[in-house]
C-alpha atoms as a PDB file:
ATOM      1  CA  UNK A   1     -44.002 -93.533 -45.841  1.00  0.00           C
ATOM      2  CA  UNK A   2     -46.078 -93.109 -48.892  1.00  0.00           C
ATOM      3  CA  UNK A   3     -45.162 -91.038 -51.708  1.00  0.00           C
ATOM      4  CA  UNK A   4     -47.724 -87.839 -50.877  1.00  0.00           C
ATOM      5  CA  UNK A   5     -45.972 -87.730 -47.087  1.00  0.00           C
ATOM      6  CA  UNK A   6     -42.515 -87.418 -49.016  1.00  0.00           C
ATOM      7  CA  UNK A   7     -43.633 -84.792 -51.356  1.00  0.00           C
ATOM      8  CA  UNK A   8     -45.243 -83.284 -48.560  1.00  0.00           C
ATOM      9  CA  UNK A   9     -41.884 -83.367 -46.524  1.00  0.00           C
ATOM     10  CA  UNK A  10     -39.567 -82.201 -49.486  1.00  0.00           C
ATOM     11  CA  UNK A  11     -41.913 -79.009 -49.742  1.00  0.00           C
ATOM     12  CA  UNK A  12     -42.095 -78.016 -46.383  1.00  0.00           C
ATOM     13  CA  UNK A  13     -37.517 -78.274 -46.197  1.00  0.00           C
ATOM     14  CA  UNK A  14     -37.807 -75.980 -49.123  1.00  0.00           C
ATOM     15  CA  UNK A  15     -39.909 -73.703 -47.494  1.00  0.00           C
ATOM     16  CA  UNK A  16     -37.758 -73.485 -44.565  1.00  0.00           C
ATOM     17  CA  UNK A  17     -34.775 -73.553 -46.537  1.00  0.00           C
ATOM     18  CA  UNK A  18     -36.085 -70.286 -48.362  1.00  0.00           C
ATOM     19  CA  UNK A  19     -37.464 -68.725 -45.146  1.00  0.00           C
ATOM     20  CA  UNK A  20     -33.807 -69.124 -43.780  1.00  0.00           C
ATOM     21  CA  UNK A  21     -32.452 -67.319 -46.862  1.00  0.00           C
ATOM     22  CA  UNK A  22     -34.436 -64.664 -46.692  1.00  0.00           C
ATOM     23  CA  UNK A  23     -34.359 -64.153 -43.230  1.00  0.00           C
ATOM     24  CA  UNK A  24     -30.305 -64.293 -43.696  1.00  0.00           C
ATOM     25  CA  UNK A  25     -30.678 -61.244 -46.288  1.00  0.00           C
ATOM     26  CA  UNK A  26     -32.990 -59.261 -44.872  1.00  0.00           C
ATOM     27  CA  UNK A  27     -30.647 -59.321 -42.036  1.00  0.00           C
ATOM     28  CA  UNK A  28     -27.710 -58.486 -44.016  1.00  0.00           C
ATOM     29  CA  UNK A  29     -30.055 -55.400 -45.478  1.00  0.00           C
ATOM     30  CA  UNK A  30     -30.958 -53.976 -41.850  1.00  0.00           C
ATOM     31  CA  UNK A  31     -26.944 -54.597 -40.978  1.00  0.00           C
ATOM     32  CA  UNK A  32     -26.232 -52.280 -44.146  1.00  0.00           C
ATOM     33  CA  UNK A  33     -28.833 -49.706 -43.371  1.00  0.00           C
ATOM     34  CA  UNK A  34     -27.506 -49.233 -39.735  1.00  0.00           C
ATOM     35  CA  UNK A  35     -24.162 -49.070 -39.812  1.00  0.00           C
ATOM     36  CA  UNK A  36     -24.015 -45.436 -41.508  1.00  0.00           C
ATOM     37  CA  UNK A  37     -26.244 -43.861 -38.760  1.00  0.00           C
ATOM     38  CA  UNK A  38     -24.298 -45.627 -36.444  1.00  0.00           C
ATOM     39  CA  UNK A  39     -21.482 -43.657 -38.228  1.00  0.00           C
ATOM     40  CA  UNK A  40     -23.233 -40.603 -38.349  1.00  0.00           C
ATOM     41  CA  UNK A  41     -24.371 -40.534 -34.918  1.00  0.00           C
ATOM     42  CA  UNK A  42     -20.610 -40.624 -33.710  1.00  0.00           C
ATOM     43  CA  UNK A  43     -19.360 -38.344 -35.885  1.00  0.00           C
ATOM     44  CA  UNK A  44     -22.117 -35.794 -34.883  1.00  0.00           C
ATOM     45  CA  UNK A  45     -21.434 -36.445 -30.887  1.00  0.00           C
ATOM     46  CA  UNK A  46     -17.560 -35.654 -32.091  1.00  0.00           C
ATOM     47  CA  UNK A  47     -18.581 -32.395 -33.633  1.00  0.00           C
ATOM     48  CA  UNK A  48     -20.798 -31.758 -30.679  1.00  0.00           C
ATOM     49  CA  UNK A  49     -17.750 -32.235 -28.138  1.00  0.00           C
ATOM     50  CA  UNK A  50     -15.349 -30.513 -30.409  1.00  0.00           C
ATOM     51  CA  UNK A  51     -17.155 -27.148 -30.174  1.00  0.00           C
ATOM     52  CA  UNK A  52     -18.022 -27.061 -26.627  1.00  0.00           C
ATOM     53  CA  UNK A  53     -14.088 -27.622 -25.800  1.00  0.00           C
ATOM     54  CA  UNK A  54     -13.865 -24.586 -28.743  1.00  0.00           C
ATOM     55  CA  UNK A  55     -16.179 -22.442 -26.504  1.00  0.00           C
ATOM     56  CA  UNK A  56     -14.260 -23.152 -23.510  1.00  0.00           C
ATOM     57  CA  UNK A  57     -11.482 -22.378 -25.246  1.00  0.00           C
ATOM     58  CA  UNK A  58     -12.728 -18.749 -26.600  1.00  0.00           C
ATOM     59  CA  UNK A  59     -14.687 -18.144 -23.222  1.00  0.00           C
ATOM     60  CA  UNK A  60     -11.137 -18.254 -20.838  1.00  0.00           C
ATOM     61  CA  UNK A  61      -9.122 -16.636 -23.654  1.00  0.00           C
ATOM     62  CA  UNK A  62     -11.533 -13.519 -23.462  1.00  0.00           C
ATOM     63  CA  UNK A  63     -11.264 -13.980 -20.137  1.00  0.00           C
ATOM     64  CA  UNK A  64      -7.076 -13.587 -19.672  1.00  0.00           C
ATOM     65  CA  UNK A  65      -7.737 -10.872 -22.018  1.00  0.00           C
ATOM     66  CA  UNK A  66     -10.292  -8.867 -19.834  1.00  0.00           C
ATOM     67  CA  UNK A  67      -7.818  -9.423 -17.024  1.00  0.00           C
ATOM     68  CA  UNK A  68      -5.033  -8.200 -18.341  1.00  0.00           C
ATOM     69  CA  UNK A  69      -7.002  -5.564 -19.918  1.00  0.00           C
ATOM     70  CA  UNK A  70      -8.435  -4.418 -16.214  1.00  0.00           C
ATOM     71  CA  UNK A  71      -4.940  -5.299 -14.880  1.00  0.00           C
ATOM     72  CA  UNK A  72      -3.407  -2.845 -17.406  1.00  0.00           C
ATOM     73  CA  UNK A  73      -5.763   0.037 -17.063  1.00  0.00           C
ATOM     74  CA  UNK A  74      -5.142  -0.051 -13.070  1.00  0.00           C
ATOM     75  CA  UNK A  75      -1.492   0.101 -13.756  1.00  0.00           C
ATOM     76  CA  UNK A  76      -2.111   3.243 -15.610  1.00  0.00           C
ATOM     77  CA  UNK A  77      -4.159   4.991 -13.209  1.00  0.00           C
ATOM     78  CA  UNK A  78      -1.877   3.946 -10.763  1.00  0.00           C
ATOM     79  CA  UNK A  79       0.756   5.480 -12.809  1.00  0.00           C
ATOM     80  CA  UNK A  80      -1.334   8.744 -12.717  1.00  0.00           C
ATOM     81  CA  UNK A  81      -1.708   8.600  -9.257  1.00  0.00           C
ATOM     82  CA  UNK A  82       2.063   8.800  -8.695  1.00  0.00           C
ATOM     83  CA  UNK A  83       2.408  11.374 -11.249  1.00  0.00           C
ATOM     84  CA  UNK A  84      -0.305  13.800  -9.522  1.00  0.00           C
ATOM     85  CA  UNK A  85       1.623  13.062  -6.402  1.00  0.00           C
ATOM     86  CA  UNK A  86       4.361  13.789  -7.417  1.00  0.00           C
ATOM     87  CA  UNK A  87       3.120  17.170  -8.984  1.00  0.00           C
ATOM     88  CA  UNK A  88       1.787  18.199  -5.571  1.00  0.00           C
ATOM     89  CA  UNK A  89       5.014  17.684  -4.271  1.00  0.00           C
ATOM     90  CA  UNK A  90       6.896  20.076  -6.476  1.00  0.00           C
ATOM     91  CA  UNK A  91       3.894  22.384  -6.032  1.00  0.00           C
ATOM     92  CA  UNK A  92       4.586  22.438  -2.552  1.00  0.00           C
ATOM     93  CA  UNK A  93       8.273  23.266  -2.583  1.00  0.00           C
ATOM     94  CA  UNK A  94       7.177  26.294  -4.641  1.00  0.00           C
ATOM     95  CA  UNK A  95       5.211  27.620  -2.212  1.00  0.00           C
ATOM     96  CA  UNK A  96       7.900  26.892   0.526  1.00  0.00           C
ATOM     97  CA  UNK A  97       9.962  29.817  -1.892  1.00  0.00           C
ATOM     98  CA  UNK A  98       6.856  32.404  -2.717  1.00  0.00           C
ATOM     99  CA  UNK A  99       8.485  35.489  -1.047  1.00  0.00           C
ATOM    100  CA  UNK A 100       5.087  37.341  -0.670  1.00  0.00           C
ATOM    101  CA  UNK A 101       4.095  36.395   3.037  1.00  0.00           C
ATOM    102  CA  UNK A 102       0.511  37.283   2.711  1.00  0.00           C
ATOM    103  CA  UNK A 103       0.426  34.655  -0.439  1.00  0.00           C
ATOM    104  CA  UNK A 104       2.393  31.621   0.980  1.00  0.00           C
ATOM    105  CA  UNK A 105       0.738  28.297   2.193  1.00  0.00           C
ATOM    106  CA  UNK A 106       1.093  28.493   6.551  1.00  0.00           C
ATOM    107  CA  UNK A 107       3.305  25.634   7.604  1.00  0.00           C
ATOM    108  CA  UNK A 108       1.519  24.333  10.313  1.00  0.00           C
ATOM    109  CA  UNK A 109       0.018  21.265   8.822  1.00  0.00           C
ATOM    110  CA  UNK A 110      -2.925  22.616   7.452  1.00  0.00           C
ATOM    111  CA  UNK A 111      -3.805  20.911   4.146  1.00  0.00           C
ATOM    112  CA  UNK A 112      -4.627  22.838   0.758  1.00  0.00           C
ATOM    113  CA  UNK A 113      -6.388  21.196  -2.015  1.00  0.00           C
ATOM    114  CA  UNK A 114      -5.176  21.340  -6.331  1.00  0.00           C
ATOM    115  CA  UNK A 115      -7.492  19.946  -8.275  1.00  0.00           C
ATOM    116  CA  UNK A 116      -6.263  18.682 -11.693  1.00  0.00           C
ATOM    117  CA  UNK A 117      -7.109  17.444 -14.658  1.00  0.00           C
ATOM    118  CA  UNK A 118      -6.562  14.217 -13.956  1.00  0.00           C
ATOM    119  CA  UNK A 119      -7.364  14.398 -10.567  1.00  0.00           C
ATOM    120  CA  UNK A 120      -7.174  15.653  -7.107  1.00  0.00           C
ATOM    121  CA  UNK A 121      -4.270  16.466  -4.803  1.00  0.00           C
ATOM    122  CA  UNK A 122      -4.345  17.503  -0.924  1.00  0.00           C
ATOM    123  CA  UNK A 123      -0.849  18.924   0.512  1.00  0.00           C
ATOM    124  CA  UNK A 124       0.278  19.492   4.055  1.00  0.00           C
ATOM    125  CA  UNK A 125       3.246  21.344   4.686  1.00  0.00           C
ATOM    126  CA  UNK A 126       4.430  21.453   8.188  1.00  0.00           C
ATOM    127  CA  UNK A 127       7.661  23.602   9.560  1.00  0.00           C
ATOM    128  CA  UNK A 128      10.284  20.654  11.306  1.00  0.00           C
ATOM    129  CA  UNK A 129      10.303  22.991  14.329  1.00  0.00           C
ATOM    130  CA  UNK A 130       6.787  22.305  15.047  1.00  0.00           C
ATOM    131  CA  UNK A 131       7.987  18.517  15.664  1.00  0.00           C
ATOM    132  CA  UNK A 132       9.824  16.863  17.987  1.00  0.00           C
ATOM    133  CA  UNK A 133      13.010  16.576  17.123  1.00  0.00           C
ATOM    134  CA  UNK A 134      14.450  13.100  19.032  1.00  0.00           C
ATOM    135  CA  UNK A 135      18.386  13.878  18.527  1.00  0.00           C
ATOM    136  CA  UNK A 136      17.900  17.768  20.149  1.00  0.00           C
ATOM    137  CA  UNK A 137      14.976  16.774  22.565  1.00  0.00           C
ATOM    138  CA  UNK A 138      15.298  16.961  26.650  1.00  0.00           C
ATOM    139  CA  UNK A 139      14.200  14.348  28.945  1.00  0.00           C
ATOM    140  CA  UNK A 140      11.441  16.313  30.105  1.00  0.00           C
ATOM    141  CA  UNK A 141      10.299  16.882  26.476  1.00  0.00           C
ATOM    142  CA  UNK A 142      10.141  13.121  25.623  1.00  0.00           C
ATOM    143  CA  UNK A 143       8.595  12.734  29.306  1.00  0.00           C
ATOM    144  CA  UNK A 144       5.665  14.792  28.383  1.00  0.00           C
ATOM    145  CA  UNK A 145       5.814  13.866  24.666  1.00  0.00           C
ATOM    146  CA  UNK A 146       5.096  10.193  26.208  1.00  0.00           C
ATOM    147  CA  UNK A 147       2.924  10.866  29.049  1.00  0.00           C
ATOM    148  CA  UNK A 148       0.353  12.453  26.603  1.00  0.00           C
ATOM    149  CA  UNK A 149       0.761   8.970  24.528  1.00  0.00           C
ATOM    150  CA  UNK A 150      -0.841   6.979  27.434  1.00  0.00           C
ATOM    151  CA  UNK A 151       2.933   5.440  28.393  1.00  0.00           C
ATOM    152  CA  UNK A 152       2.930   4.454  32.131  1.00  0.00           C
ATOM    153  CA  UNK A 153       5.579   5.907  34.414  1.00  0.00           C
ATOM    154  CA  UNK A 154       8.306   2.972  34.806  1.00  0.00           C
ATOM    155  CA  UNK A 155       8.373   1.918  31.331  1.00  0.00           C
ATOM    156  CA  UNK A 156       8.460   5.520  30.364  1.00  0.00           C
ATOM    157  CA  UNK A 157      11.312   6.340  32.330  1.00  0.00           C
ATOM    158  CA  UNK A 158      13.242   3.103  30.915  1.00  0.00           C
ATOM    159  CA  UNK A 159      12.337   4.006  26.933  1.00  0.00           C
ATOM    160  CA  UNK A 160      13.213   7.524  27.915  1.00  0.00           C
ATOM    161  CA  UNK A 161      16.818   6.612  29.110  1.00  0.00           C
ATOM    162  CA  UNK A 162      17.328   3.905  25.781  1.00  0.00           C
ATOM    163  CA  UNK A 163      16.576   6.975  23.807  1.00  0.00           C
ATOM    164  CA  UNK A 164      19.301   9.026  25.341  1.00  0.00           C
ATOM    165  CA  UNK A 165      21.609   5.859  25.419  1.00  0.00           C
ATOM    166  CA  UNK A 166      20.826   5.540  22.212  1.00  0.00           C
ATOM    167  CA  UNK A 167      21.647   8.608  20.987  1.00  0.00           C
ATOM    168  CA  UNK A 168      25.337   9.907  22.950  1.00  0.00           C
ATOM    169  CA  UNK A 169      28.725   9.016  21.671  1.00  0.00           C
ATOM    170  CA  UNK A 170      29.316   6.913  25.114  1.00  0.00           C
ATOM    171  CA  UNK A 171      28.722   3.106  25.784  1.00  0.00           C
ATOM    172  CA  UNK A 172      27.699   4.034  29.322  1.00  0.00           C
ATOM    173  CA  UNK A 173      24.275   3.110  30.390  1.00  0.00           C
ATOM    174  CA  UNK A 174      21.969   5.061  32.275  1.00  0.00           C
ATOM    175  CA  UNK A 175      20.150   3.894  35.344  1.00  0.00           C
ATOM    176  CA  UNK A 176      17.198   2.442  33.163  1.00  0.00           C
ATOM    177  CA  UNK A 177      18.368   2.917  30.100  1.00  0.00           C
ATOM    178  CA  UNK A 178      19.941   0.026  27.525  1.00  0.00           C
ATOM    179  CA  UNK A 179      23.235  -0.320  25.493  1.00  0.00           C
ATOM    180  CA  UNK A 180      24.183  -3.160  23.596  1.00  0.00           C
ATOM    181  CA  UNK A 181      24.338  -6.275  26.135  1.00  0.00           C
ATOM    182  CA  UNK A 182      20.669  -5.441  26.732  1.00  0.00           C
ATOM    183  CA  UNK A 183      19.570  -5.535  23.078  1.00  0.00           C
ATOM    184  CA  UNK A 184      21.316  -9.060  22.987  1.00  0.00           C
ATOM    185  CA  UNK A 185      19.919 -10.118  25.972  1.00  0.00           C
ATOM    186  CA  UNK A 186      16.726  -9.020  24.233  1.00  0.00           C
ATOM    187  CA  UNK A 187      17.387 -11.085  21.367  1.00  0.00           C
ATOM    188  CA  UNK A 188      17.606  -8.226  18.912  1.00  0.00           C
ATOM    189  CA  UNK A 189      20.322  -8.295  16.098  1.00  0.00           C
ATOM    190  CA  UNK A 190      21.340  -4.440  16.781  1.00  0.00           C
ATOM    191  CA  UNK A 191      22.355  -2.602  19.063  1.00  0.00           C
ATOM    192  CA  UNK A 192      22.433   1.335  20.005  1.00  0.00           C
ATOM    193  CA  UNK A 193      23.703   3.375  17.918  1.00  0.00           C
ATOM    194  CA  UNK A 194      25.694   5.497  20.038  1.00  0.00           C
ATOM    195  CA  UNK A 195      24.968   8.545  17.470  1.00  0.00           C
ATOM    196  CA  UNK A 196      21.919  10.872  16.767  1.00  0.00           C
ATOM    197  CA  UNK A 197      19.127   9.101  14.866  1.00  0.00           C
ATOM    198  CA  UNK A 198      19.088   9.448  11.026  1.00  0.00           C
ATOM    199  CA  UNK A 199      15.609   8.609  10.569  1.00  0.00           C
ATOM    200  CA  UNK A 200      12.773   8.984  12.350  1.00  0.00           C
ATOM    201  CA  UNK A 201      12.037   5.356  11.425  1.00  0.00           C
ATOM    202  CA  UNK A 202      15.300   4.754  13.071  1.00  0.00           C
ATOM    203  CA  UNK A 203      13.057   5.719  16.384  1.00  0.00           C
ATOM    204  CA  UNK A 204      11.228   2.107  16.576  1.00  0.00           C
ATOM    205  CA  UNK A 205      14.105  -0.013  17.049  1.00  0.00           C
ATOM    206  CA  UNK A 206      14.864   2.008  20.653  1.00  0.00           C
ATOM    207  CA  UNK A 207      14.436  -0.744  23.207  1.00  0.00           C
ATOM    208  CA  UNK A 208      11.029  -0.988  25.273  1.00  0.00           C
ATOM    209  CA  UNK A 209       9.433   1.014  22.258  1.00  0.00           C
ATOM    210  CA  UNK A 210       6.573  -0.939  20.572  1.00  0.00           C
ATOM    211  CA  UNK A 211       4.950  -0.718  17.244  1.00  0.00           C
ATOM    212  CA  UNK A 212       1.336   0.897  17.770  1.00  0.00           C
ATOM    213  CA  UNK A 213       3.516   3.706  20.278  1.00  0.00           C
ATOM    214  CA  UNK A 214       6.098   4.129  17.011  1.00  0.00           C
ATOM    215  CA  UNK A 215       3.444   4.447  14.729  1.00  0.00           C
ATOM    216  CA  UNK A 216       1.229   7.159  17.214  1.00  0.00           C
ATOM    217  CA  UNK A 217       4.057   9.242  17.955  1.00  0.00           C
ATOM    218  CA  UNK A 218       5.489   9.278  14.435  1.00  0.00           C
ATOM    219  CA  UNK A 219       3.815  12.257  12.510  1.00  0.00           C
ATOM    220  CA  UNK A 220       4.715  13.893  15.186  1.00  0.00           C
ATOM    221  CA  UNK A 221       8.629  13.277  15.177  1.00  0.00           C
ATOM    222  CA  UNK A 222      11.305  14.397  13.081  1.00  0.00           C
ATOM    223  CA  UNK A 223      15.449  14.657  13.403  1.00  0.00           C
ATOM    224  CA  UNK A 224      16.150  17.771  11.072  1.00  0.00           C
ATOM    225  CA  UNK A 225      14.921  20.888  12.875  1.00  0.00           C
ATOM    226  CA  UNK A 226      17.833  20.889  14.997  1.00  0.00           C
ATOM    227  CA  UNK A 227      15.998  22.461  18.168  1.00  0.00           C
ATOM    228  CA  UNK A 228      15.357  20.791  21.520  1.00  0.00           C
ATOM    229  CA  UNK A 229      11.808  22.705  21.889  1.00  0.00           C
ATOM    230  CA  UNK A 230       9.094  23.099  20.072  1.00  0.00           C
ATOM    231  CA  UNK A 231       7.518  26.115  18.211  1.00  0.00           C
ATOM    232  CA  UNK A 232       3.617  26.069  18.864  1.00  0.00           C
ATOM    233  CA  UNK A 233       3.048  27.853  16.235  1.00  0.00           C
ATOM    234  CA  UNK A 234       3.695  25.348  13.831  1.00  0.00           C
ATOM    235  CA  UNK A 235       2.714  22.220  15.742  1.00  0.00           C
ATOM    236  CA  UNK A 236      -0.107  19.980  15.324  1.00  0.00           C
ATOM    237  CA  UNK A 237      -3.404  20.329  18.209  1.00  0.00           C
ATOM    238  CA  UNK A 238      -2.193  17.648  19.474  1.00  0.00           C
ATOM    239  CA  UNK A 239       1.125  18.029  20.289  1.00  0.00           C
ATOM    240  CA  UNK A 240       0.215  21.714  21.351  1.00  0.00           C
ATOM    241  CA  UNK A 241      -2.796  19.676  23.982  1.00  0.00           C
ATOM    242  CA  UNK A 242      -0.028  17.477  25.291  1.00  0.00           C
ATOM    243  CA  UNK A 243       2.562  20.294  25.832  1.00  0.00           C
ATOM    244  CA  UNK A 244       0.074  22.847  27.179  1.00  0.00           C
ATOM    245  CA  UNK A 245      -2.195  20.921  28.763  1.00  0.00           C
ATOM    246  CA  UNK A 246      -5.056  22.622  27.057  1.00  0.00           C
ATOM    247  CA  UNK A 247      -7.286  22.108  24.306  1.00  0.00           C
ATOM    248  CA  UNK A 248      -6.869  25.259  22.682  1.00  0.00           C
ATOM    249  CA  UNK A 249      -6.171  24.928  18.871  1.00  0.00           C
ATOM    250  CA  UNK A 250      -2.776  26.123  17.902  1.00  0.00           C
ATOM    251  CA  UNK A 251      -2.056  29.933  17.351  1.00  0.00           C
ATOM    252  CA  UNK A 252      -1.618  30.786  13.404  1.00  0.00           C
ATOM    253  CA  UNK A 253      -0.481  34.156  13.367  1.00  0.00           C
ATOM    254  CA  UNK A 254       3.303  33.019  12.226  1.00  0.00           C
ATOM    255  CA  UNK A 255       2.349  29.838  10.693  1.00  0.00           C
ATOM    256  CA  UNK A 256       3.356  31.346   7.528  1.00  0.00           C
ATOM    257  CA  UNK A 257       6.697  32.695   8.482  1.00  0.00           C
ATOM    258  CA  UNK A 258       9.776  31.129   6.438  1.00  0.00           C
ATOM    259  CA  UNK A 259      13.275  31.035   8.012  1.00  0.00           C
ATOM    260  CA  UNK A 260      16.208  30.323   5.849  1.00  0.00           C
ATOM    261  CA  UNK A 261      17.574  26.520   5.762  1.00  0.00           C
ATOM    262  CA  UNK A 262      14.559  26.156   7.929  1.00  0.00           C
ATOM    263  CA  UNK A 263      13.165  22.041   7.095  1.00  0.00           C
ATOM    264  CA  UNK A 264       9.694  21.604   6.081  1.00  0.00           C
ATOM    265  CA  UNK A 265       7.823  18.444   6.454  1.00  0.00           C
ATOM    266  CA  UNK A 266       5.792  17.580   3.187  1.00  0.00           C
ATOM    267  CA  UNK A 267       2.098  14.945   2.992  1.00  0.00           C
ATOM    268  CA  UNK A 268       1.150  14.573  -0.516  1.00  0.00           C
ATOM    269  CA  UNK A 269      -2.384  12.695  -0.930  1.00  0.00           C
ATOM    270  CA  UNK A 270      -3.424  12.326  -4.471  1.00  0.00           C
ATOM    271  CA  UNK A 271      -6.646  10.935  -5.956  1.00  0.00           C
ATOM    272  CA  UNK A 272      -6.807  10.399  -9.795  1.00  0.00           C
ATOM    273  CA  UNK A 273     -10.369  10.621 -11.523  1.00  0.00           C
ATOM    274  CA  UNK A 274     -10.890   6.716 -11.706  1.00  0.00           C
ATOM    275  CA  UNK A 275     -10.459   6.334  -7.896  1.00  0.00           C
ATOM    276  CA  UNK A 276      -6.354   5.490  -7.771  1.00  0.00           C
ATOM    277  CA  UNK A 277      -4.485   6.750  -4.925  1.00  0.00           C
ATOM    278  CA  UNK A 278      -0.823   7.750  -4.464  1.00  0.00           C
ATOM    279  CA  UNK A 279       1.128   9.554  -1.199  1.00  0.00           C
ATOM    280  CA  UNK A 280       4.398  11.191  -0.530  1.00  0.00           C
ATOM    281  CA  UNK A 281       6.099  11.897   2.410  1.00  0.00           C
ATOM    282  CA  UNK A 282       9.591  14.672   2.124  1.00  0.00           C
ATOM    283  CA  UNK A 283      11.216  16.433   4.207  1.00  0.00           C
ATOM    284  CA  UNK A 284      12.710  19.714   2.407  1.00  0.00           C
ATOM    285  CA  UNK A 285      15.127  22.353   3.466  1.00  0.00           C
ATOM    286  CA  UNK A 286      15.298  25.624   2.024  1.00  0.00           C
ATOM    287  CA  UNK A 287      18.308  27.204   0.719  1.00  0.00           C
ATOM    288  CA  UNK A 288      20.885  29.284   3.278  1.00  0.00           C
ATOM    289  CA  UNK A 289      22.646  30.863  -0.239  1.00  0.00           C
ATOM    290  CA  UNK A 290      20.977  31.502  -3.271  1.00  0.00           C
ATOM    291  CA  UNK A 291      23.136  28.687  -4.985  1.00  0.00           C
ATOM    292  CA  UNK A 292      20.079  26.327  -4.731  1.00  0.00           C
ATOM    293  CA  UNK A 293      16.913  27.159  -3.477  1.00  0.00           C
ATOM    294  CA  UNK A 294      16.301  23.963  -1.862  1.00  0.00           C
ATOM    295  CA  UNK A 295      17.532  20.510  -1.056  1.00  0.00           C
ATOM    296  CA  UNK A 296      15.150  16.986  -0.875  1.00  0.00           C
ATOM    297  CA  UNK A 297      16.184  15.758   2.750  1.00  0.00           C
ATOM    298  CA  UNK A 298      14.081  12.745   2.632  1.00  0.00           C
ATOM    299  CA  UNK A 299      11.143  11.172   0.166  1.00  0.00           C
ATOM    300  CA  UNK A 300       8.871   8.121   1.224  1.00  0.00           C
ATOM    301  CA  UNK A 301       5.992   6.516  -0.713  1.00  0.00           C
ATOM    302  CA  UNK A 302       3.564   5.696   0.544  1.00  0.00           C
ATOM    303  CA  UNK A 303       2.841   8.508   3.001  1.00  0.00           C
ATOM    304  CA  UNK A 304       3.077   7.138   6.319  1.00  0.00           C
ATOM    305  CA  UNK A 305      -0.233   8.673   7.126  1.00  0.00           C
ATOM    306  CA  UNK A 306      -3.314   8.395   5.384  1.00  0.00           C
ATOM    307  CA  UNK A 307      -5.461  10.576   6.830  1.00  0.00           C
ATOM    308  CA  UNK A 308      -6.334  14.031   4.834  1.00  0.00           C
ATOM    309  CA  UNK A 309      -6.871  16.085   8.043  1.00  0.00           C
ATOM    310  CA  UNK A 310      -4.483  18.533   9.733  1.00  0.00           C
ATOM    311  CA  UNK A 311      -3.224  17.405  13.326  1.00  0.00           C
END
């Protein structure tokens, strides 16, 4: 090798000796230039993150609060529901007292409207003699009582003798009738009662009686007028159908007569102005002595019927 081919190859391993250096720090530069936005970029996708978990955050926190809010404001309506029924109610046992015949409320079921400020109440007052009463009633009574219910003969005839089973003081059965070995053959956990009924919800758990008959027959029950017919006068159209065989709508000429510890069956419907709805059901007697003008036999809420319409 001559001496211009050495020179030649010194200068080109100092060329590539430089090119590697500089390659080597402009590597280093680009490192140092991209490793902040690197950082950046993070630290913006944290922020990012952080407030959409923040607006999840706020969004179901306004929404517990909107719920409760909503959950709140129905409890207070509700609240004035109950209080307008309960208004009705006390309404109601004043009229039971006005002495003026020509200005009381008839007791025949009818229903009368109050309107409020808060709302609006309906009220039904119905004389107990106008019902059924299932400690005082014959068996011919509860026969056509029954009958007009749509009960078929034999299975009438049996619930008809569990009812008067149910109700005398003796453990003797009647011919198709039940005492207590047939409500444990039955698989119930009572038995009769042997004793008059103190409810008339007391009525379902007669054997061979079935819900949807209970619940058709109730308004139409009742255990405190203490008479084994029925006055017409006071009774719903259709009790009067079933026990006259007609349609004709029952007479009102006495419907607003009062008789002295006389029971009165109460409905209280009440509507308040936002839509909430409360109902009462009592049973009130009127006072034999002027001691107290009237004693609360019974109160139920709800109502056991909804319906705003006499009958």
């Amino acid at each position: 090798m001559n001496t211009a081919d050495i020179c030649e190859h010194v200068r080109n391993s100092q060329l590539q000796a430089a090119r590697q250096r500089s390659m080597a720090v402009s590597g280093g530069v680009i490192q140092a230039v991209h490793s902040p936005c690197r950082q950046r970029g993070i630290a913006l996708v944290i922020v990012l993150w952080l407030l959409v978990l923040m607006t999840v955050i706020a969004a179901s926190h306004a929404r517990v609060i909107r719920t409760e809010t909503r959950l709140a404001s129905n409890q207070v309506e509700a609240g004035k529901a109950r209080g307008l029924a309960e208004a009705g109610a006390y309404h109601a046992i004043l009229e039971l007292l006005v002495r003026d015949e020509t200005q009381r409320w008839p007791a025949n079921g009818s229903v009368n409207r109050i309107r409020y400020e808060d709302g609006n109440v309906a009220i039904a007052i119905r004389d107990a003699r106008g019902l059924v009463d299932i400690n005082k009633a014959p068996w011919a009574l509860l026969d056509t009582v029954l009958a007009g219910a749509g009960m078929e003969e034999e299975p009438r005839k049996a619930l008809i003798d569990a009812i008067l089973d149910w109700r005398d003081k003796d453990s003797l059965k009647r011919l198709n009738g039940a005492e207590d070995d047939d409500y444990l053959r039955a698989g119930l956990k009572w038995a009769a009662r042997d004793g008059p009924f103190i409810s008339v919800e007391e009525f379902r758990y007669v054997l061979g009686m079935t819900n949807p008959l209970y619940e058709g027959l109730a308004p139409y029950l009742t255990v405190h007028s203490g008479q084994a017919d029925v006055e017409l006068d006071f009774a719903s159209p259709w009790l009067v159908s079933v026990l006259t065989g007609t349609q004709d709508t029952p007479p009102a000429g006495n419907a607003t007569a009062r008789s002295s510890g006389t029971a009165y069956h109460i409905t209280v419907w009440a509507t308040s102005n936002n839509g909430s709805s409360a109902s009462i059901d009592l049973v009130v007697r009127t006072a034999t002595t002027a001691e107290q003008a009237y004693t609360i036999l019974s109160w139920r809420t709800p109502a056991r019927s909804i319906s705003r319409t006499s009958g």
